[in-house]
C-alpha atoms as a PDB file:
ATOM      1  CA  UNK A   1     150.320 124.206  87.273  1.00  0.00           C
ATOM      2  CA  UNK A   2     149.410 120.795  88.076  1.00  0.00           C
ATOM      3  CA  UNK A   3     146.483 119.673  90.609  1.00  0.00           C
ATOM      4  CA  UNK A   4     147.495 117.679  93.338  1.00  0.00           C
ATOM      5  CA  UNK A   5     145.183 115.054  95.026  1.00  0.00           C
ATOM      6  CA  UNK A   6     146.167 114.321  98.679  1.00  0.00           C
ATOM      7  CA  UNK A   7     147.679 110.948  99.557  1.00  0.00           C
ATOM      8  CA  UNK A   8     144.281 110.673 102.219  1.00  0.00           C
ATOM      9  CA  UNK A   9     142.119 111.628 100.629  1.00  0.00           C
ATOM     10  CA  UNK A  10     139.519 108.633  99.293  1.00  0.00           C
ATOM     11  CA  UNK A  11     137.720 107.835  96.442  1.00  0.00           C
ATOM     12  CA  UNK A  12     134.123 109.040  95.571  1.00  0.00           C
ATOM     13  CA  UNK A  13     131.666 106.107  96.695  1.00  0.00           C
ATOM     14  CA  UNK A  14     128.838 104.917  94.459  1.00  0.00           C
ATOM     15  CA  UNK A  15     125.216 106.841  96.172  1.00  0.00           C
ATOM     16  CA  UNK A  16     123.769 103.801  98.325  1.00  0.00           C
ATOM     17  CA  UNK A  17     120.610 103.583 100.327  1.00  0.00           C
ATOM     18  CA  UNK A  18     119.600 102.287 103.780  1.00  0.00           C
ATOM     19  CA  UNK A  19     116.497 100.028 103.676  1.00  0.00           C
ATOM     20  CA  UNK A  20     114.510 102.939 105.164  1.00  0.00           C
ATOM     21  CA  UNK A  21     115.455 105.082 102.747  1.00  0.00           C
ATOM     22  CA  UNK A  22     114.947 102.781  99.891  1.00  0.00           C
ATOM     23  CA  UNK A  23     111.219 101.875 101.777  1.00  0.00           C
ATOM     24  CA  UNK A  24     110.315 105.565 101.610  1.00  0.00           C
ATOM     25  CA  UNK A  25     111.631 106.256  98.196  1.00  0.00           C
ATOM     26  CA  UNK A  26     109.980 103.100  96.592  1.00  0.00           C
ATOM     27  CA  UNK A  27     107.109 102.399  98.654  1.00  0.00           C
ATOM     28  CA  UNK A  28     108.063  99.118  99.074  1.00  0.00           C
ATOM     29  CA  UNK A  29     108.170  97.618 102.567  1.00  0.00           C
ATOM     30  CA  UNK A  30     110.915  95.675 104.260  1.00  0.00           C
ATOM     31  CA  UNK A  31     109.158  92.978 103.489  1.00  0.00           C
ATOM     32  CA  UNK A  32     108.427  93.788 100.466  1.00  0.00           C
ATOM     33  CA  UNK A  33     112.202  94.561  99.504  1.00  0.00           C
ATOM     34  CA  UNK A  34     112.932  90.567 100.978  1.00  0.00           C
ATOM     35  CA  UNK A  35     110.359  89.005  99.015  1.00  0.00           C
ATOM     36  CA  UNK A  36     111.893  90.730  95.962  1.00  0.00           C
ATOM     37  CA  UNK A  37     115.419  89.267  97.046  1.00  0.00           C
ATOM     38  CA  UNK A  38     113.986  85.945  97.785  1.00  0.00           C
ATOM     39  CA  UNK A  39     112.028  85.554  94.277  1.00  0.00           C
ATOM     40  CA  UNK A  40     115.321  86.536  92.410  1.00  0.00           C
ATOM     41  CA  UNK A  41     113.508  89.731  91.029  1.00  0.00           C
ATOM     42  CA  UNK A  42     116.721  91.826  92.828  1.00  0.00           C
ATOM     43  CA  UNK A  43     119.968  90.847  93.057  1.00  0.00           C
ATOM     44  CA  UNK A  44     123.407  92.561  93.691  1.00  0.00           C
ATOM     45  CA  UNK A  45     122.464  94.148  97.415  1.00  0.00           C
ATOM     46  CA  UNK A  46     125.414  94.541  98.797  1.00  0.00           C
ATOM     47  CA  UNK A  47     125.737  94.835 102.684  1.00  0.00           C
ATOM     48  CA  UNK A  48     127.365  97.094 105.017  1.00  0.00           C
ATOM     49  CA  UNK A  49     130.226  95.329 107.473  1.00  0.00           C
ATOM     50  CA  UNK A  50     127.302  95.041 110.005  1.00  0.00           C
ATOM     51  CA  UNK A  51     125.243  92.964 107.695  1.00  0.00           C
ATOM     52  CA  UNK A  52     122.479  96.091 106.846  1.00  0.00           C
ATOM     53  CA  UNK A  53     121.272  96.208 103.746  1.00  0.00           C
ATOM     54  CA  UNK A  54     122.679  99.019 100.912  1.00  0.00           C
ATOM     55  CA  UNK A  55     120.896  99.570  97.915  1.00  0.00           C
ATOM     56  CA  UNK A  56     122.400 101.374  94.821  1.00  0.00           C
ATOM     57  CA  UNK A  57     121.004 103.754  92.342  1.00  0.00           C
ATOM     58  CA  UNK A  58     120.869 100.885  89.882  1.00  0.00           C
ATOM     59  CA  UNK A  59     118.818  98.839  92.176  1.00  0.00           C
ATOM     60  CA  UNK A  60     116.530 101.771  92.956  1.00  0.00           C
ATOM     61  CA  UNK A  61     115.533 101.954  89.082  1.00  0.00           C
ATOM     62  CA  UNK A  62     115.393  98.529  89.123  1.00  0.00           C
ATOM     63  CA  UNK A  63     113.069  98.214  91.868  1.00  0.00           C
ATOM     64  CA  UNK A  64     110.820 101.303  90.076  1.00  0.00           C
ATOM     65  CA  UNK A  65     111.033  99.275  86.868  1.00  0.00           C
ATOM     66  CA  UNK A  66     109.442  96.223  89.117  1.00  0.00           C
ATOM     67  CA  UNK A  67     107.453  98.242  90.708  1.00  0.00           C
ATOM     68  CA  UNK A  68     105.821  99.597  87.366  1.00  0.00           C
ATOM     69  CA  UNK A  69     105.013  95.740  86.397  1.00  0.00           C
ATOM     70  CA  UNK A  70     103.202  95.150  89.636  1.00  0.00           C
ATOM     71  CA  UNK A  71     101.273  98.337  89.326  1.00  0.00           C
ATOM     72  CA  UNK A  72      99.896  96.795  85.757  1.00  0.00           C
ATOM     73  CA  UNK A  73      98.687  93.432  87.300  1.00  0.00           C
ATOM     74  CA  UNK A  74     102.243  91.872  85.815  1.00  0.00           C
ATOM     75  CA  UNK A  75     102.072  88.326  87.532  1.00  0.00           C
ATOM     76  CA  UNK A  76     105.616  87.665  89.370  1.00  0.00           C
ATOM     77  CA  UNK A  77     105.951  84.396  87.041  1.00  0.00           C
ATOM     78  CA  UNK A  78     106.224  87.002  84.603  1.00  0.00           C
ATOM     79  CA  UNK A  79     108.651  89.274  86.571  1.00  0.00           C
ATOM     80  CA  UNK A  80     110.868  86.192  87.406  1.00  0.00           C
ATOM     81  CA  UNK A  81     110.705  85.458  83.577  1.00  0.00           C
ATOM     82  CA  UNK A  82     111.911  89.179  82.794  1.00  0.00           C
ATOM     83  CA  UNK A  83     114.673  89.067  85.245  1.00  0.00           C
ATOM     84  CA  UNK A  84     115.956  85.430  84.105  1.00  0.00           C
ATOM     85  CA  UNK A  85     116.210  86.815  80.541  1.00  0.00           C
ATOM     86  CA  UNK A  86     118.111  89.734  81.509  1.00  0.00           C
ATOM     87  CA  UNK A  87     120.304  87.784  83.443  1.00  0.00           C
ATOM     88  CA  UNK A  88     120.681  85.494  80.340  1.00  0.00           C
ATOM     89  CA  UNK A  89     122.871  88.436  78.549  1.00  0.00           C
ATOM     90  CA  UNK A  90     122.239  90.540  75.443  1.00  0.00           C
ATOM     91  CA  UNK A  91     120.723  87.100  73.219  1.00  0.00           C
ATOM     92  CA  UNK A  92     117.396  87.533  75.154  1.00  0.00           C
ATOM     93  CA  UNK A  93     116.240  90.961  74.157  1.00  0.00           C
ATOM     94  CA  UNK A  94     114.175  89.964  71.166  1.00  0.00           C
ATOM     95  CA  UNK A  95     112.858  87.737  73.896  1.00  0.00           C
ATOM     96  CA  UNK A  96     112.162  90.354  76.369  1.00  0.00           C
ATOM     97  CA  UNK A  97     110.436  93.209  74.495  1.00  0.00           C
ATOM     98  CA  UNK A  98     108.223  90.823  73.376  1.00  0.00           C
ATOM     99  CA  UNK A  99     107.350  89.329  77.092  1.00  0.00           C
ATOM    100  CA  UNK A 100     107.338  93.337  77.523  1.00  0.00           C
ATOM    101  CA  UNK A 101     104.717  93.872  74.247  1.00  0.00           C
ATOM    102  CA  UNK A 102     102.536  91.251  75.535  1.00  0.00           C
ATOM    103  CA  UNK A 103     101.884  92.332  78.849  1.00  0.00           C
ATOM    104  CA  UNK A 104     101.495  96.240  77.183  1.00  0.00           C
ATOM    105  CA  UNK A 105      98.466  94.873  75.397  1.00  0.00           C
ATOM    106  CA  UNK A 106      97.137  93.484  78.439  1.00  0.00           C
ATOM    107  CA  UNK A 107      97.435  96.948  79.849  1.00  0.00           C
ATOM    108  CA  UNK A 108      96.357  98.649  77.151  1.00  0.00           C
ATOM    109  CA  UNK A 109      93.105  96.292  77.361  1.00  0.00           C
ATOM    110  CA  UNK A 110      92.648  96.879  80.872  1.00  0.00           C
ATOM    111  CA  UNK A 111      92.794 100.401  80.176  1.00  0.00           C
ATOM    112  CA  UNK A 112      89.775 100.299  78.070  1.00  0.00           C
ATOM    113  CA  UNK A 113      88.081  98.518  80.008  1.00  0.00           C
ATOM    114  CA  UNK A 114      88.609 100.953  83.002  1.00  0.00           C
ATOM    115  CA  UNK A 115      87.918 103.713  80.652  1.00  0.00           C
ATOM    116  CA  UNK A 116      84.885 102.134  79.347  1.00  0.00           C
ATOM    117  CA  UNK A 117      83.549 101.749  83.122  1.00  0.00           C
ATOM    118  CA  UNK A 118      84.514 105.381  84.119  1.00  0.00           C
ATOM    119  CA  UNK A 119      82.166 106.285  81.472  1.00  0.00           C
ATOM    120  CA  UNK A 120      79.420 104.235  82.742  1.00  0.00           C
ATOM    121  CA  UNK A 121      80.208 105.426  86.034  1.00  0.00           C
ATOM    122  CA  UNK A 122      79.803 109.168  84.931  1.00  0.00           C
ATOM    123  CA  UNK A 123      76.597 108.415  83.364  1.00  0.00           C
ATOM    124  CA  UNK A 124      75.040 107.004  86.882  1.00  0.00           C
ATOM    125  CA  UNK A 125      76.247 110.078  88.592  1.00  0.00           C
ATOM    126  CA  UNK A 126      74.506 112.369  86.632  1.00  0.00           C
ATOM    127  CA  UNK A 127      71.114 110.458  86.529  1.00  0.00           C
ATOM    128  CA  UNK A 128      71.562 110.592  90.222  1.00  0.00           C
ATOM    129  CA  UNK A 129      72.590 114.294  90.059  1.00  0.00           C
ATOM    130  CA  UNK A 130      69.661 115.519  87.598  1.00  0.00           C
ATOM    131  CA  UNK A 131      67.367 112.795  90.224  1.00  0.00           C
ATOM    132  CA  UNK A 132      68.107 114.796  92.962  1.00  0.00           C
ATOM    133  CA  UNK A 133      67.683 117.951  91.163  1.00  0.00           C
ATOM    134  CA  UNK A 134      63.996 116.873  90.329  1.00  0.00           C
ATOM    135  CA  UNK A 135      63.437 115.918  94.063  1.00  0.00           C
ATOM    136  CA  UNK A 136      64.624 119.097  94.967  1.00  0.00           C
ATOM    137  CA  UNK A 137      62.262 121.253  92.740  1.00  0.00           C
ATOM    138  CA  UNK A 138      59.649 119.127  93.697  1.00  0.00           C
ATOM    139  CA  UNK A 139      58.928 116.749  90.726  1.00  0.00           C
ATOM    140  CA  UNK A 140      59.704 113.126  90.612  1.00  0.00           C
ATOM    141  CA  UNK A 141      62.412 113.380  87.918  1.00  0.00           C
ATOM    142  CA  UNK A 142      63.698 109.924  85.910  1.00  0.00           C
ATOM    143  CA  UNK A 143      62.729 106.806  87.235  1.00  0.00           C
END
């Protein structure tokens, strides 16, 4: 017994987005989502006959990838860098994990920093904590 598709009947389509849906998936504003387009950082957004904006799956991981780089201080020199490589072909990916490494070490320096300051930060609160305490009970506690 053989399966029969109807004459009518279409295609699957490819999951797209609306811009609102992409804004509240992402984060990213309208504007947000133009500035990308306009800096190069996303390409291939296709458009509905009415001229709206339709995003695909691939450009929503794209667009978490970018958003991921901005979220670690990535400057969009960088980005535009990143995106020109990949757009270069498969020759650039020696090229690109290192762009990739560098930036990670940046991170990974921040990070230390941050950590190193959340430390310091813990310290104050409990001086203030055991200064209160004192004040409480009555004594003058550490100066």
């Amino acid at each position: 017994m053989s399966a029969s598709v109807s004459a009518s009947a279409s295609p699957p389509r490819a999951e797209t987005f609306s811009v609102t849906e992409v804004e509240r998936i992402s984060g990213l504003s309208t504007d947000d989502l133009l500035w990308y387009e306009e800096l190069g950082l996303i390409d291939s957004v296709s458009r509905e006959p009415g001229g709206q904006r339709i995003y695909s799956a691939s450009n929503l991981r794209w667009l978490e990838f970018l958003n991921r780089l901005r979220s670690t201080g990535m400057p969009v020199e960088e980005m535009g860098r990143y995106v020109e490589l990949a757009q270069a072909g498969e020759h650039t990916v020696a090229e690109r994990r290192d762009l990739l490494a560098v930036h990670r070490r940046r991170v990974a320096a921040h990070a230390e920093e941050l950590t190193a300051t959340v430390h310091y930060l813990d310290w104050q609160i409990d001086f203030y904590d055991k200064k209160e305490s004192a004040l409480t009970a009555g004594s003058p506690g550490p100066a």
